[in-house]
Every structure is written in structure tokens, then in C-alpha cells.
Protein backbone atom coordinates (compact mmCIF):
# COMPACT_ATOMS: atom_id res chain seq x y z
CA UNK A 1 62.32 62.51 53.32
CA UNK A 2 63.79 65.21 55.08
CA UNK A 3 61.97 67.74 57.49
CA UNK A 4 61.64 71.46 56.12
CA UNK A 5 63.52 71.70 59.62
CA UNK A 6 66.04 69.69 58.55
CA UNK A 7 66.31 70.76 54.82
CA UNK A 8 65.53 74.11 54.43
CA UNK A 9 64.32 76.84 57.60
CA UNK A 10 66.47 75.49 60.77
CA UNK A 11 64.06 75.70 64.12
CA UNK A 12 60.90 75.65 61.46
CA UNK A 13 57.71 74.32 63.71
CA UNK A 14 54.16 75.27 62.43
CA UNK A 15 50.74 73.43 62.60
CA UNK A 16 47.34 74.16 61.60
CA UNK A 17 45.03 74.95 64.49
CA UNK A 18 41.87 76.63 65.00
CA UNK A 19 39.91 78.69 67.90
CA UNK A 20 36.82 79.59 68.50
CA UNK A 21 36.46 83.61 69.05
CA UNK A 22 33.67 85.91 70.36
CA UNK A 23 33.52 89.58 69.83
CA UNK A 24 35.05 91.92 72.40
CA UNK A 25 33.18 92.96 75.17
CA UNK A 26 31.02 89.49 75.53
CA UNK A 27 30.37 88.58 78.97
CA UNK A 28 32.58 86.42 81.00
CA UNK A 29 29.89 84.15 81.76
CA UNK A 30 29.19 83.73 78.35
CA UNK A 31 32.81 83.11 77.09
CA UNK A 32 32.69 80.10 80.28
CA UNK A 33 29.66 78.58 79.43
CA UNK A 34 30.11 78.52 75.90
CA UNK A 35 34.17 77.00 76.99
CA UNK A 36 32.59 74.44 79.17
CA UNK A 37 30.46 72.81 76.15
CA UNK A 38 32.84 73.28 73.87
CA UNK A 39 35.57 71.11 76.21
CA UNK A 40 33.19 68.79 76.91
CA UNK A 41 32.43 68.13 72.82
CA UNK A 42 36.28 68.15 72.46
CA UNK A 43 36.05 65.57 75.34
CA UNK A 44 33.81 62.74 74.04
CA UNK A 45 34.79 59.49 72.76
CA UNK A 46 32.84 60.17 69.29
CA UNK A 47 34.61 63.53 68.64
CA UNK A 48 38.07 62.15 70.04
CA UNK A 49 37.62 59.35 67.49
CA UNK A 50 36.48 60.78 64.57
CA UNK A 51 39.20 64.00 65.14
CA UNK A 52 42.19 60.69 65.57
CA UNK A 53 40.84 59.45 62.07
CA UNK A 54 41.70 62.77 60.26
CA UNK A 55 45.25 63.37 62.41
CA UNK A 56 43.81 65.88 64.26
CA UNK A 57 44.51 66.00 67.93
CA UNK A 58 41.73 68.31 69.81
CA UNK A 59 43.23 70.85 72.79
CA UNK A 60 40.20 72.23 74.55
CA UNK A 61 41.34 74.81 77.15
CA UNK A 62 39.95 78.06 78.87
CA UNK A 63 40.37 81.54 77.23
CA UNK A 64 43.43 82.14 78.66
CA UNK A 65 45.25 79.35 76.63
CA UNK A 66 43.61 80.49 73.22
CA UNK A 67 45.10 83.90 74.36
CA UNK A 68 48.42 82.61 75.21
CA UNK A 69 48.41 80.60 71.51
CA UNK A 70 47.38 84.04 69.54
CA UNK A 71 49.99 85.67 71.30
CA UNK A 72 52.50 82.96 70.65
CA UNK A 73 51.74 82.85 67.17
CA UNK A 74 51.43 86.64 66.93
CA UNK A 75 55.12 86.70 67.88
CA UNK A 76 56.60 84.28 65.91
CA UNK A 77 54.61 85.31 62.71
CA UNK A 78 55.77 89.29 63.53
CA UNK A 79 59.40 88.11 63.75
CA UNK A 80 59.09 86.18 60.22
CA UNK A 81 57.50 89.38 58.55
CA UNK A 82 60.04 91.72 60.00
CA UNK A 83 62.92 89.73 59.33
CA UNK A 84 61.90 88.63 55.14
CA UNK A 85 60.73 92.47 55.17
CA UNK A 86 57.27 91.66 54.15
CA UNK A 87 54.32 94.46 53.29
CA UNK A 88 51.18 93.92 52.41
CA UNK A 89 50.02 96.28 49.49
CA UNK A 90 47.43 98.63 49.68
């Protein structure tokens, strides 16, 4: 069966991912602590394992690489809008 790539939307790449965001303003040392046990979870054999079971493929990272996705995703998401001319209704 043929990609929606290769069928449909030439270049089309999306997954499904998820972060794990504070409010604004919370303390560095905060954000690092709270990025150090959540790596480390991400790390283990048990969560590795169960996370391969469902397809899912666990990143882990610093703040700086959530930021970098958001901004990615941000981009390509704003191009999509602009381009199909899409509003929301108020």
C-alpha cells in the first residue's frame, strides 16, 4: 500500500509525539531536575521495553531540543495553514 507520500501530499512526514511543558517563568533548576528524571525514566530497560511493544520510540533530551521540535513543528504546521488558507472561526 502506498505511502500518503507517495500517493497523495509529495514530501508528507508527520508523527505523533509528545512533551512535557512547565509554565513560563519556572526556574531553570527546576526545568533540569525535573529533565534529568524524566531521561533517566525514558532510559530504563522497563520503559524502553514496554514503549518498543506499542511502536513507540522514546527521545528524552534537554529543553532546548523540545524547543527546537515546537519550533520545527510550528513552522511546518504555519506553512500548511497559510498555504490551504485555513481560519479558525470565532
Amino acid at each position: 500500500m502506498p505511502t500518503i507520500a507517495e500517493s497523495a501530499l509529495p514530501g508528507f512526514d508527520t508523527t505523533v509525539w509528545f512533551g512535557l511543558f512547565a509554565p513560563a517563568g519556572i526556574a531553570p533548576t527546576a526545568v533540569h531536575k525535573v529533565n534529568l528524571a524524566m531521561n533517566a525514566v525514558l532510559a530504563s530497560t522497563p520503559v524502553r521495553e514496554s514503549f518498543a511493544k506499542l511502536g513507540i520510540e522514546p527521545a528524552g533530551g534537554g529543553a532546548e531540543v523540545l524547543a527546537a521540535r515546537v519550533q520545527a513543528e510550528m513552522g511546518k504546521w504555519a506553512d500548511l495553514v497559510r498555504v490551504k488558507n485555513i481560519h479558525l472561526d470565532r
